[in-house]
C-alpha atoms as a PDB file:
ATOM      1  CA  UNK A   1      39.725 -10.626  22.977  1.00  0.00           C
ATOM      2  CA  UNK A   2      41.500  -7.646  24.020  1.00  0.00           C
ATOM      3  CA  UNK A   3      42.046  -4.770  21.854  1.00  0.00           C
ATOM      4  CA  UNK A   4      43.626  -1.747  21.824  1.00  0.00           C
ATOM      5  CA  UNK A   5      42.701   1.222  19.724  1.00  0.00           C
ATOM      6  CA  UNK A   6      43.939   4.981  19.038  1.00  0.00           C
ATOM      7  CA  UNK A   7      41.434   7.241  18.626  1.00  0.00           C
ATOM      8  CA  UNK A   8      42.629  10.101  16.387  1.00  0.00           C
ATOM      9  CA  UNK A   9      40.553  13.097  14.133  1.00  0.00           C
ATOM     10  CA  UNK A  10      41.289  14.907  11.509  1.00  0.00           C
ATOM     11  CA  UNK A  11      39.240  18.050  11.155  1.00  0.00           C
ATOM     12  CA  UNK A  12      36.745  16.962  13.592  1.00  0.00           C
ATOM     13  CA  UNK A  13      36.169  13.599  12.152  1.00  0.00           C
ATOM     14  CA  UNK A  14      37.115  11.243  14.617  1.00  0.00           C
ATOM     15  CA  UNK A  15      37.782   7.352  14.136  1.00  0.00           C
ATOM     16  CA  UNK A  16      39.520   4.512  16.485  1.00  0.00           C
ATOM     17  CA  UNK A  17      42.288   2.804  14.562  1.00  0.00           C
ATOM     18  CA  UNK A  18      43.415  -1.124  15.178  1.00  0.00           C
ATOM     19  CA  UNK A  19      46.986  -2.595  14.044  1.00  0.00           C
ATOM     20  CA  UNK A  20      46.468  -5.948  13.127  1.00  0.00           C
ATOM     21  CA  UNK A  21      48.880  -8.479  12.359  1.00  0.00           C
ATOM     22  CA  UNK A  22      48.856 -11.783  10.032  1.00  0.00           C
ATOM     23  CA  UNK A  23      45.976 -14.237  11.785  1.00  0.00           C
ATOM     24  CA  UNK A  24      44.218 -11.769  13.765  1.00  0.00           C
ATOM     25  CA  UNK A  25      40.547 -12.129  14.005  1.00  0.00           C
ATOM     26  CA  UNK A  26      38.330  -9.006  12.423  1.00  0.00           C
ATOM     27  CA  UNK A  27      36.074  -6.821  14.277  1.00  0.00           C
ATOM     28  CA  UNK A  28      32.637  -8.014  13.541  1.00  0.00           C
ATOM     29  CA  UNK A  29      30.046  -5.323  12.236  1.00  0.00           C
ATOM     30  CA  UNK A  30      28.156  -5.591  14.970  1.00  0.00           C
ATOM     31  CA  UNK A  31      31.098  -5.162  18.114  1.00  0.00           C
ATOM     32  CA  UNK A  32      32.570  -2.038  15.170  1.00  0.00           C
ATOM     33  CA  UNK A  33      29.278  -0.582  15.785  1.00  0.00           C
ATOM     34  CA  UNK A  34      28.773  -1.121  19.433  1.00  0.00           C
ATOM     35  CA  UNK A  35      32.780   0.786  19.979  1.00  0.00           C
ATOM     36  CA  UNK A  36      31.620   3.633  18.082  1.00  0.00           C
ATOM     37  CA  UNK A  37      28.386   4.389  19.817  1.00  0.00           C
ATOM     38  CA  UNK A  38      28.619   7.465  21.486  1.00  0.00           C
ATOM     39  CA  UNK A  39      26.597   7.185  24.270  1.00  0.00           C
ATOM     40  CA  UNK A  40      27.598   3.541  25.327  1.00  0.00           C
ATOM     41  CA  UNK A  41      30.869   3.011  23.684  1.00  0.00           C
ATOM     42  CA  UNK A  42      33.902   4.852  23.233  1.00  0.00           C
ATOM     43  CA  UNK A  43      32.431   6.815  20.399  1.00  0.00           C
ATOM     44  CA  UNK A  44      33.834   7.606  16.886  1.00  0.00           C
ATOM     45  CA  UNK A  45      32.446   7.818  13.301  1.00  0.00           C
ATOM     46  CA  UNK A  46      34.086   4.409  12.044  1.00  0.00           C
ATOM     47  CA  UNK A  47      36.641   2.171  13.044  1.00  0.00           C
ATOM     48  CA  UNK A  48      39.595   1.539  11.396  1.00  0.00           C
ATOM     49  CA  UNK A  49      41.721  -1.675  10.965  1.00  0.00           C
ATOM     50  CA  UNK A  50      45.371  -0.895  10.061  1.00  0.00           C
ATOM     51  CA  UNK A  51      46.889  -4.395   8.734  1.00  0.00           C
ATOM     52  CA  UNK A  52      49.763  -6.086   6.574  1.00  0.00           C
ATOM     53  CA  UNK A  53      49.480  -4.731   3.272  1.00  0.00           C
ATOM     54  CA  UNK A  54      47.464  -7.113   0.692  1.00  0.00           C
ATOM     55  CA  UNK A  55      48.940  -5.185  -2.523  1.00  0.00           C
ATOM     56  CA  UNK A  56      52.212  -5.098  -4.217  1.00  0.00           C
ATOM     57  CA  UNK A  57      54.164  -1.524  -3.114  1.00  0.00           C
ATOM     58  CA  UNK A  58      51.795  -0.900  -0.306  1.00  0.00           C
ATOM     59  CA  UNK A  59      53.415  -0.078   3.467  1.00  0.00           C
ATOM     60  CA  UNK A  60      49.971  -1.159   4.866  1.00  0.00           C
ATOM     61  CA  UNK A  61      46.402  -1.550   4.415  1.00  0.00           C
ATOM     62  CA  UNK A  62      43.443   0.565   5.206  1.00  0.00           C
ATOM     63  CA  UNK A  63      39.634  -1.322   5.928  1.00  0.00           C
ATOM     64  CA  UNK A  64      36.599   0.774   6.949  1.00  0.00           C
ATOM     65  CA  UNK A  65      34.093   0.186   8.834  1.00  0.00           C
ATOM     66  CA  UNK A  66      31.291   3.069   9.529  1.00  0.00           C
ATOM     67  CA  UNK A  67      29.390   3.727  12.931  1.00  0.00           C
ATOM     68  CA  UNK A  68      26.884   1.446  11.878  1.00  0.00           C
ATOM     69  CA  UNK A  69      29.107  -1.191  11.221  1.00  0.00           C
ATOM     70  CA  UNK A  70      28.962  -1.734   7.727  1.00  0.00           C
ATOM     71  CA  UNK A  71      31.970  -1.699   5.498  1.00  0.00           C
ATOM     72  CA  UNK A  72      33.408   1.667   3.401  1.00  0.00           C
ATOM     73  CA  UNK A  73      35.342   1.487   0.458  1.00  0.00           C
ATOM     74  CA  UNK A  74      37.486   4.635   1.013  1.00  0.00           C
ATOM     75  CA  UNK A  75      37.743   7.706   3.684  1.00  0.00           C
ATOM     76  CA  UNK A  76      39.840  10.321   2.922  1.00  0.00           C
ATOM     77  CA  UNK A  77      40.019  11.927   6.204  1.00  0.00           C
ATOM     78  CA  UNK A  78      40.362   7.967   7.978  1.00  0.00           C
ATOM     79  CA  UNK A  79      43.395   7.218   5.528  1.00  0.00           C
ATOM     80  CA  UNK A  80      45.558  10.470   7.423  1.00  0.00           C
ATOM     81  CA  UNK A  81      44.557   9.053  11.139  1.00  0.00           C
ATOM     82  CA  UNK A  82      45.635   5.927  10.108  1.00  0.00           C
ATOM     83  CA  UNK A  83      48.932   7.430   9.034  1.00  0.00           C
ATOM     84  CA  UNK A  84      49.304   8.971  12.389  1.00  0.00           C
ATOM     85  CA  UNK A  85      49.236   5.331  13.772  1.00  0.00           C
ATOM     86  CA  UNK A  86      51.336   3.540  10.887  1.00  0.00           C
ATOM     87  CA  UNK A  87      54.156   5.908  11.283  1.00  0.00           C
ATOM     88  CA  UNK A  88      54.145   5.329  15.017  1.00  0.00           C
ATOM     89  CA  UNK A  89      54.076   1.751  14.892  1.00  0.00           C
ATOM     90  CA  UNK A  90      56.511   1.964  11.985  1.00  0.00           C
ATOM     91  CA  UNK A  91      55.369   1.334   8.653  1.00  0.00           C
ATOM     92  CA  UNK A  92      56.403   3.592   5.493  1.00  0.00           C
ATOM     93  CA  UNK A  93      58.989   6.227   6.020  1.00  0.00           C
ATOM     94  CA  UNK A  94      59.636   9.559   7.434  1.00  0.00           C
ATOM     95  CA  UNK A  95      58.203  11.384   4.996  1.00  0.00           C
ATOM     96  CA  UNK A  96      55.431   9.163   3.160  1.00  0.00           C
ATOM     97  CA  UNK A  97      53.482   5.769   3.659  1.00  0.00           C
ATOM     98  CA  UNK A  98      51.742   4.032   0.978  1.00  0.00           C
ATOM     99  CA  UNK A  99      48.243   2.355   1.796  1.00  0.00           C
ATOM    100  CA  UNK A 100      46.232   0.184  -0.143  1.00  0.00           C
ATOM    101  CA  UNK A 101      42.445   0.042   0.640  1.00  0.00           C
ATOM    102  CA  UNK A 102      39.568  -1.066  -1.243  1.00  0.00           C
ATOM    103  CA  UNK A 103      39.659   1.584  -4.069  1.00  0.00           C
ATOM    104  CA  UNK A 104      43.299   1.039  -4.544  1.00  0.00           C
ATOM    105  CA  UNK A 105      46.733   2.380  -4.042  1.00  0.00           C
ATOM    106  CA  UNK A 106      46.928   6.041  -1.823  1.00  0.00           C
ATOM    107  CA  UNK A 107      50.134   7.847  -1.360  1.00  0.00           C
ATOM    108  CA  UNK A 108      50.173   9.732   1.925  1.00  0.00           C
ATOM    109  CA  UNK A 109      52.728  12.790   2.666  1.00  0.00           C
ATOM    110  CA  UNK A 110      53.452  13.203   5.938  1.00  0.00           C
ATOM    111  CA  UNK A 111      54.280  16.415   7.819  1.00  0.00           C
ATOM    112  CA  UNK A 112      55.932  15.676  11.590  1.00  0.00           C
ATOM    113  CA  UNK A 113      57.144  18.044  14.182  1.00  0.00           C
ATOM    114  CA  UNK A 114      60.178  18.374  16.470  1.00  0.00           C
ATOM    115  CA  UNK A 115      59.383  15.277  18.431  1.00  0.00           C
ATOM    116  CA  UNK A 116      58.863  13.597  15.302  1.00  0.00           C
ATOM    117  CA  UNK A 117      54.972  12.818  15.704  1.00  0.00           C
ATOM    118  CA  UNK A 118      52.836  13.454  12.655  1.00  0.00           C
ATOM    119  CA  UNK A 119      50.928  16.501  12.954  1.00  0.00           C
ATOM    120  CA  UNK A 120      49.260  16.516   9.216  1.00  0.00           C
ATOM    121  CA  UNK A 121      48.880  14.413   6.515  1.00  0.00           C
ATOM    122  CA  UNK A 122      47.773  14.874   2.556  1.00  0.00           C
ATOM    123  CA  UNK A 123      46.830  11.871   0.587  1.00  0.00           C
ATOM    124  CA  UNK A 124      46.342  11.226  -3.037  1.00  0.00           C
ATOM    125  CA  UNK A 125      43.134  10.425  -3.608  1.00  0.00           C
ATOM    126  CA  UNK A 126      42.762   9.177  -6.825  1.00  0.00           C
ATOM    127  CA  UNK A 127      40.692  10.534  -9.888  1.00  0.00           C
ATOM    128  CA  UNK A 128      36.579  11.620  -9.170  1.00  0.00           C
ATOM    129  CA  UNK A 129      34.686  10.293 -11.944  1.00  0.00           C
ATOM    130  CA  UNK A 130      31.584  10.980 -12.934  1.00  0.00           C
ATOM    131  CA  UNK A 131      30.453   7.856 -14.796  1.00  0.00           C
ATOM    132  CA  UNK A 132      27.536   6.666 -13.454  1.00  0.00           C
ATOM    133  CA  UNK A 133      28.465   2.925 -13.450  1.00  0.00           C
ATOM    134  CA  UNK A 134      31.452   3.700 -11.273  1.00  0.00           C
ATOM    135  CA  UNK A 135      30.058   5.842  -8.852  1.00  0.00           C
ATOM    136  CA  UNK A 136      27.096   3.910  -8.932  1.00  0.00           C
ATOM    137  CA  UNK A 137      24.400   5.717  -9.594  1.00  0.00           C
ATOM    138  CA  UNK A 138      20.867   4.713 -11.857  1.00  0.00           C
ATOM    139  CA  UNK A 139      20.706   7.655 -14.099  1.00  0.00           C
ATOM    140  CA  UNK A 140      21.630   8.298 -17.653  1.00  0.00           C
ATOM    141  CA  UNK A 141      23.620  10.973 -16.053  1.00  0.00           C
ATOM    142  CA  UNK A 142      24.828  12.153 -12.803  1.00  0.00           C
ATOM    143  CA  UNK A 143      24.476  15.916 -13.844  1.00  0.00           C
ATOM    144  CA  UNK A 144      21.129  17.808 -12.094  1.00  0.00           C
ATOM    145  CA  UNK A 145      20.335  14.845 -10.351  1.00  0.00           C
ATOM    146  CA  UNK A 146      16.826  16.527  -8.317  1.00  0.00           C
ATOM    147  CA  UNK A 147      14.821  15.398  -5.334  1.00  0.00           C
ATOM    148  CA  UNK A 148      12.523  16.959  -3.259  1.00  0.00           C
ATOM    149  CA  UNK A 149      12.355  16.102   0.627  1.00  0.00           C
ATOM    150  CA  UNK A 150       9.266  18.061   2.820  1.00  0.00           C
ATOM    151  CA  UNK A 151       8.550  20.330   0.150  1.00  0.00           C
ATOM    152  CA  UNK A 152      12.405  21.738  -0.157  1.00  0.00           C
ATOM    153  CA  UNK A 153      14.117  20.640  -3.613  1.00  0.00           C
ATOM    154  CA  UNK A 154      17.610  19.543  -4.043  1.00  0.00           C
ATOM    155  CA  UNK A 155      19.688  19.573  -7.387  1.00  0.00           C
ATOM    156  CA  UNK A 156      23.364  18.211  -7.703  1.00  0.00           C
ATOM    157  CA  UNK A 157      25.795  16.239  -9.578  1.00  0.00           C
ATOM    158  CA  UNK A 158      26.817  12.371  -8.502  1.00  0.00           C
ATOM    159  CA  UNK A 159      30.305  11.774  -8.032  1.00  0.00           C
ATOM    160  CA  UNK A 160      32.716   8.804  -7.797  1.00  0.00           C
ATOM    161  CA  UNK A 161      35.704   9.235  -5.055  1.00  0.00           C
ATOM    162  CA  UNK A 162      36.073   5.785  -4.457  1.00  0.00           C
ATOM    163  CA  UNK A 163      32.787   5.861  -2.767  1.00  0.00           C
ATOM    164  CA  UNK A 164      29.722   7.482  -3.676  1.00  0.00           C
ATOM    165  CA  UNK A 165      28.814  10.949  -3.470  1.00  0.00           C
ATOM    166  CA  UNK A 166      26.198  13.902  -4.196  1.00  0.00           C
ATOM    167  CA  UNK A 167      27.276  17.249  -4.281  1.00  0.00           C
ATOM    168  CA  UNK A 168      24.089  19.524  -3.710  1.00  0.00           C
ATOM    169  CA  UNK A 169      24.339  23.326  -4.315  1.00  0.00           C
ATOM    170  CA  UNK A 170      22.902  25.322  -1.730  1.00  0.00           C
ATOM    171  CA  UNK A 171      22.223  28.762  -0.373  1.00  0.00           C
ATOM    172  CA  UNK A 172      23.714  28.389   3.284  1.00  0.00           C
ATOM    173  CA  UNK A 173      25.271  25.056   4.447  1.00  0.00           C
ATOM    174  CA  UNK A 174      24.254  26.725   8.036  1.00  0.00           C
ATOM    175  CA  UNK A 175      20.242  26.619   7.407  1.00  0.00           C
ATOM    176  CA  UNK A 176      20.410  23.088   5.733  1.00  0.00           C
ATOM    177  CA  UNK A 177      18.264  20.936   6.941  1.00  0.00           C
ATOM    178  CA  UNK A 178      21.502  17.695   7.145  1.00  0.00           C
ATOM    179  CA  UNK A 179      19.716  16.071   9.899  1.00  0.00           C
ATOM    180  CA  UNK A 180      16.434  15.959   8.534  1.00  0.00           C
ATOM    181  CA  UNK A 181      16.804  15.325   5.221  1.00  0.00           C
ATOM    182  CA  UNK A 182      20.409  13.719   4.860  1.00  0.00           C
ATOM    183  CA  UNK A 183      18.735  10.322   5.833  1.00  0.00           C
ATOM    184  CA  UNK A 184      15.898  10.489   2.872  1.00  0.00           C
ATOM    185  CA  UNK A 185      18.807  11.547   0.304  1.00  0.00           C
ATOM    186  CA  UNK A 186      21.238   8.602   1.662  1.00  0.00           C
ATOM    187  CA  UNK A 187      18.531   6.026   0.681  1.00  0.00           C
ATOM    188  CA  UNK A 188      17.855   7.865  -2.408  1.00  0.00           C
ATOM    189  CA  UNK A 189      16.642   4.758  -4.812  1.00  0.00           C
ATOM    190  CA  UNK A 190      19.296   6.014  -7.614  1.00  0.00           C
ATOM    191  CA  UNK A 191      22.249   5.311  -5.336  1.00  0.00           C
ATOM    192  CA  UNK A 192      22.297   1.314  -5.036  1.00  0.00           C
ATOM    193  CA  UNK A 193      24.960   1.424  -2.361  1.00  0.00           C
ATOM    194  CA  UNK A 194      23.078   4.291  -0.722  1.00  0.00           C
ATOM    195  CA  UNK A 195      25.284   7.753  -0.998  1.00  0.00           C
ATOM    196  CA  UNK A 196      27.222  10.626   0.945  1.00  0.00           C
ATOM    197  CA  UNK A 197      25.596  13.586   0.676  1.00  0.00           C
ATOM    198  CA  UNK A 198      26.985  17.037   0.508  1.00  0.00           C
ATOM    199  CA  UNK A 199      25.384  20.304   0.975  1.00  0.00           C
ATOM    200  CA  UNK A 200      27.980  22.691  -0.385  1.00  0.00           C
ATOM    201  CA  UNK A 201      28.054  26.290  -1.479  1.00  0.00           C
ATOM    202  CA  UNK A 202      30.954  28.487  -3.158  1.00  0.00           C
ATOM    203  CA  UNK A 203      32.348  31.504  -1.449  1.00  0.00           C
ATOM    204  CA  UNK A 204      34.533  31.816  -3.882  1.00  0.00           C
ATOM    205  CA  UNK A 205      36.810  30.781  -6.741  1.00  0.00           C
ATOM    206  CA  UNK A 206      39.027  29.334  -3.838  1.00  0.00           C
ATOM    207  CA  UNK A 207      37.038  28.447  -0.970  1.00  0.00           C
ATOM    208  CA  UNK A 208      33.853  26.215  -0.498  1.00  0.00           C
ATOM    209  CA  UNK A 209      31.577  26.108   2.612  1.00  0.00           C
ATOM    210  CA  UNK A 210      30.243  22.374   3.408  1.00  0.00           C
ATOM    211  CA  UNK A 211      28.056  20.390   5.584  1.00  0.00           C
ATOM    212  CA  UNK A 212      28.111  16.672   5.128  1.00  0.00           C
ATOM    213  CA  UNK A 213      25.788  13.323   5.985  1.00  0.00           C
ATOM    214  CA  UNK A 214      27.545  10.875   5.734  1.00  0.00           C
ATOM    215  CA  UNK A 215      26.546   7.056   4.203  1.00  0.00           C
ATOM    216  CA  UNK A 216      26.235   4.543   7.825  1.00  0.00           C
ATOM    217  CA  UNK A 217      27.494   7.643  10.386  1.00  0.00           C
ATOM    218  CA  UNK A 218      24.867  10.417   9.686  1.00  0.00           C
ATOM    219  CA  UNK A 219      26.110  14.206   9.783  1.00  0.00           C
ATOM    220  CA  UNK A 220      29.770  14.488  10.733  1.00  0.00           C
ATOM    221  CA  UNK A 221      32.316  17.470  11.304  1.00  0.00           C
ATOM    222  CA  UNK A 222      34.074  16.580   8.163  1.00  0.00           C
ATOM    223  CA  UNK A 223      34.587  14.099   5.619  1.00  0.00           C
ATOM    224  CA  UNK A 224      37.543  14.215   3.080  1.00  0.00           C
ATOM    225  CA  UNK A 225      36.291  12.627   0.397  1.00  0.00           C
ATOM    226  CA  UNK A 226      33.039  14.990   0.065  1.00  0.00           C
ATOM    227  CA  UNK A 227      35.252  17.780   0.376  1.00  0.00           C
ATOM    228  CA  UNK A 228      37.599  15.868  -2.459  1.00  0.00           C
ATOM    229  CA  UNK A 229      34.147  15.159  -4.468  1.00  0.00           C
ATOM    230  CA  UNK A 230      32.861  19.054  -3.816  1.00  0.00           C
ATOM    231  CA  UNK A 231      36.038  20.376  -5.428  1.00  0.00           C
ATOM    232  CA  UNK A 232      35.503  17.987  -8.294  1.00  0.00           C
ATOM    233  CA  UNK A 233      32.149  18.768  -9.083  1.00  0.00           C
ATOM    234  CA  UNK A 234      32.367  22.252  -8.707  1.00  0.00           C
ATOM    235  CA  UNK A 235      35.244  22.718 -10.456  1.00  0.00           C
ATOM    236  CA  UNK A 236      33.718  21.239 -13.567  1.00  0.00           C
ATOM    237  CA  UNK A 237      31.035  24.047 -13.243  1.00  0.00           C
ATOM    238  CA  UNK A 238      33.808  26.353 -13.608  1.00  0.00           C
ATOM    239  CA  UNK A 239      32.802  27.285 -10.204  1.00  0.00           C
ATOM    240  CA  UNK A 240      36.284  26.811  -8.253  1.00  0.00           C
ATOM    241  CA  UNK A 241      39.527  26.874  -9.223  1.00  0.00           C
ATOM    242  CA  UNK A 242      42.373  24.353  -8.805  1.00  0.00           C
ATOM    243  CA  UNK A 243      43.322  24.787  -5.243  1.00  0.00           C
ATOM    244  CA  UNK A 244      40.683  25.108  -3.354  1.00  0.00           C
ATOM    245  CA  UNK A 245      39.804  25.435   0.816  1.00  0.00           C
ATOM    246  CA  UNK A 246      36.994  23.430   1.970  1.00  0.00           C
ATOM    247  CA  UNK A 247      35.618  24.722   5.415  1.00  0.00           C
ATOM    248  CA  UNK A 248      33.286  22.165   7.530  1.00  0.00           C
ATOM    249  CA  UNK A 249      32.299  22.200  11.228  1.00  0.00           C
ATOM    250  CA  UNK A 250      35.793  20.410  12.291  1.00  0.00           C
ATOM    251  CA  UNK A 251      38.135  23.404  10.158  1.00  0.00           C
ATOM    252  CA  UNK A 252      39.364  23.397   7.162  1.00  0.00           C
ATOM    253  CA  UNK A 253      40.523  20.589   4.266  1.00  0.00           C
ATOM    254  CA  UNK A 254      43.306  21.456   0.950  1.00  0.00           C
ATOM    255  CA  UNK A 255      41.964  20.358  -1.791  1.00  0.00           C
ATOM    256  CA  UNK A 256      44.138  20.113  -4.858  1.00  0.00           C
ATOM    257  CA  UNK A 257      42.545  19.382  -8.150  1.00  0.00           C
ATOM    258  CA  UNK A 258      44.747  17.414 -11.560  1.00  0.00           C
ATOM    259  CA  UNK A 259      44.667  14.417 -13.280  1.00  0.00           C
ATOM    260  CA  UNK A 260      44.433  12.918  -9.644  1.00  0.00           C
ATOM    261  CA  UNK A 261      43.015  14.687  -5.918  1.00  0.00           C
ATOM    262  CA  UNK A 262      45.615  15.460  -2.790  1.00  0.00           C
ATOM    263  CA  UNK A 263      43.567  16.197   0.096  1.00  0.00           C
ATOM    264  CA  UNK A 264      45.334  17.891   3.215  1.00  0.00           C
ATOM    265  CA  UNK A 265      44.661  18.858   7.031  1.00  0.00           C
ATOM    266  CA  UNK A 266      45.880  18.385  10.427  1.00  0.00           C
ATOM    267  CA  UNK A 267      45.711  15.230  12.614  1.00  0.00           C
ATOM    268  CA  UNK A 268      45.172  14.629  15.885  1.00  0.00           C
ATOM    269  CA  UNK A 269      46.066  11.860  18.350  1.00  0.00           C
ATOM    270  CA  UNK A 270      43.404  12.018  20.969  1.00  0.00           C
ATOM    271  CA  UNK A 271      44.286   9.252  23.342  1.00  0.00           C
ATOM    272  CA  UNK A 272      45.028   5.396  23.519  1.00  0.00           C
ATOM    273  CA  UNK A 273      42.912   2.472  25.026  1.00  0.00           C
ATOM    274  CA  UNK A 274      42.451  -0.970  25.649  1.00  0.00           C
ATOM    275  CA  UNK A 275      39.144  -2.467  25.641  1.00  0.00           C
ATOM    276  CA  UNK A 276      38.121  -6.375  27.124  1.00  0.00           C
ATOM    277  CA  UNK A 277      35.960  -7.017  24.156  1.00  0.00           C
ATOM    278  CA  UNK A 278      34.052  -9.676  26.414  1.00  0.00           C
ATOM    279  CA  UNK A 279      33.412  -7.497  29.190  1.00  0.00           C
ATOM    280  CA  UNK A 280      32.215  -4.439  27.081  1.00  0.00           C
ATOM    281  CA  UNK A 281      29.795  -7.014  25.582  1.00  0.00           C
ATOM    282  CA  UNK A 282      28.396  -8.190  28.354  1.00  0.00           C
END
């Protein structure tokens, strides 16, 4: 099988992105994880399958699959490179795209720039909630949730964005130990589907500082729906406000908080190829 993938970031997280039509075969977890590697693949933290779309008023569908190869309900930051590729290959309009994915309907806005490419991208992300059955998470409630890795102790709040997240308060994002610790808290018993986990801390009522590890691709540049699920649970600590920046390695994320989330950022086609899925296994 022959494929041929974009490979696109937004904000430093980077992803390869398929169009697939009616019949075409998946990408098994396995050959997803072997593309992403970044040592003997093309490298990326998840691929993306753009296909038909499976939902009524959808333009397209989104499907996730991490570096590890196992499947993600929702990326926030994936669902604006894929509408770099949809509005190339012609789905949606000018100015939006709808995409349906496995936590439901997103509408994207799309920003484009003399030639016409799309050079940003905000996406409605849906409500955060902070019931623990949706999020999931085993605890009465996901307030103060507390763990303690080599002596340091952690304290955050679980939230839902589609996927699950926890949002730990910290001193300095910078001196976090992500690496080291990001794998204990991913696997943290509570979290049945294992978690993203953020280590965040407020510079002010408009602007959040964040570091991320991310559930099946370990620490990453960015990740939109942390930054989405930061804002959330911050702002109901009174903490932030409604609008507010969210700075990681890769730059910087919008987040605007109402009734639902629009996240917003750049995007960035990287380059095209075509890989002979038989060769690259052998």
């Amino acid at each position: 099988m022959n494929l041929t993938l974009a490979k696109l970031h937004a904000t430093g997280n980077d992803f390869l992105v398929r169009t697939t039509r009616e019949g075409d075969a998946p990408i098994s977890a396995r050959l997803a994880a072997a593309l992403c590697d970044r040592h003997t693949g093309i490298g990326a933290d998840g691929l993306i399958t753009l296909g038909p779309p499976t939902s009524s008023g959808a333009d397209c569908s989104f499907r996730l699959r991490n570096a590890d190869g196992g499947e993600a309900e929702l990326s926030g930051n994936g669902l604006r490179c894929l509408a770099w590729v949809a509005a190339r290959d012609g789905f949606g309009s000018e100015r939006s795209l709808v995409v349906d994915s496995l936590a439901g309907l997103h509408d994207i806005g799309l920003a484009r720039d003399a030639d016409g490419m799309v050079v940003a991208a905000d996406v409605d992300m849906g409500a955060a909630t902070f019931d623990p059955q949706q999020i999931p998470v085993l605890a009465d409630s996901p307030f103060d949730l507390t763990a303690t890795v080599h002596s340091t102790e952690y304290r955050g709040d679980a939230v839902g964005m589609g996927n699950p997240h926890w949002v730990l308060r910290v001193d300095d994002p910078e001196l976090a130990r992500v690496v080291q610790h990001g794998p204990r808290l991913e696997h943290d018993d509570r979290f049945p589907k294992r978690t993203n986990v953020e280590f965040a801390a407020v510079e002010d009522d408009h602007t959040v500082r964040m570091r991320v590890w991310e559930r099946g691709a370990g620490e990453t540049r960015s990740c939109g729906t942390g930054a989405c699920a930061t804002a959330a649970a911050l702002h109901r600590r009174g903490l932030v406000g409604d609008d507010v920046t969210v700075c990681v390695p890769g730059g910087a994320l919008q987040v605007r908080l109402g009734p639902t989330i629009r996240l917003g950022g750049p995007v960035v086609h990287v380059f095209d190829v075509r890989v002979d899925t038989e060769r690259f296994a052998r």
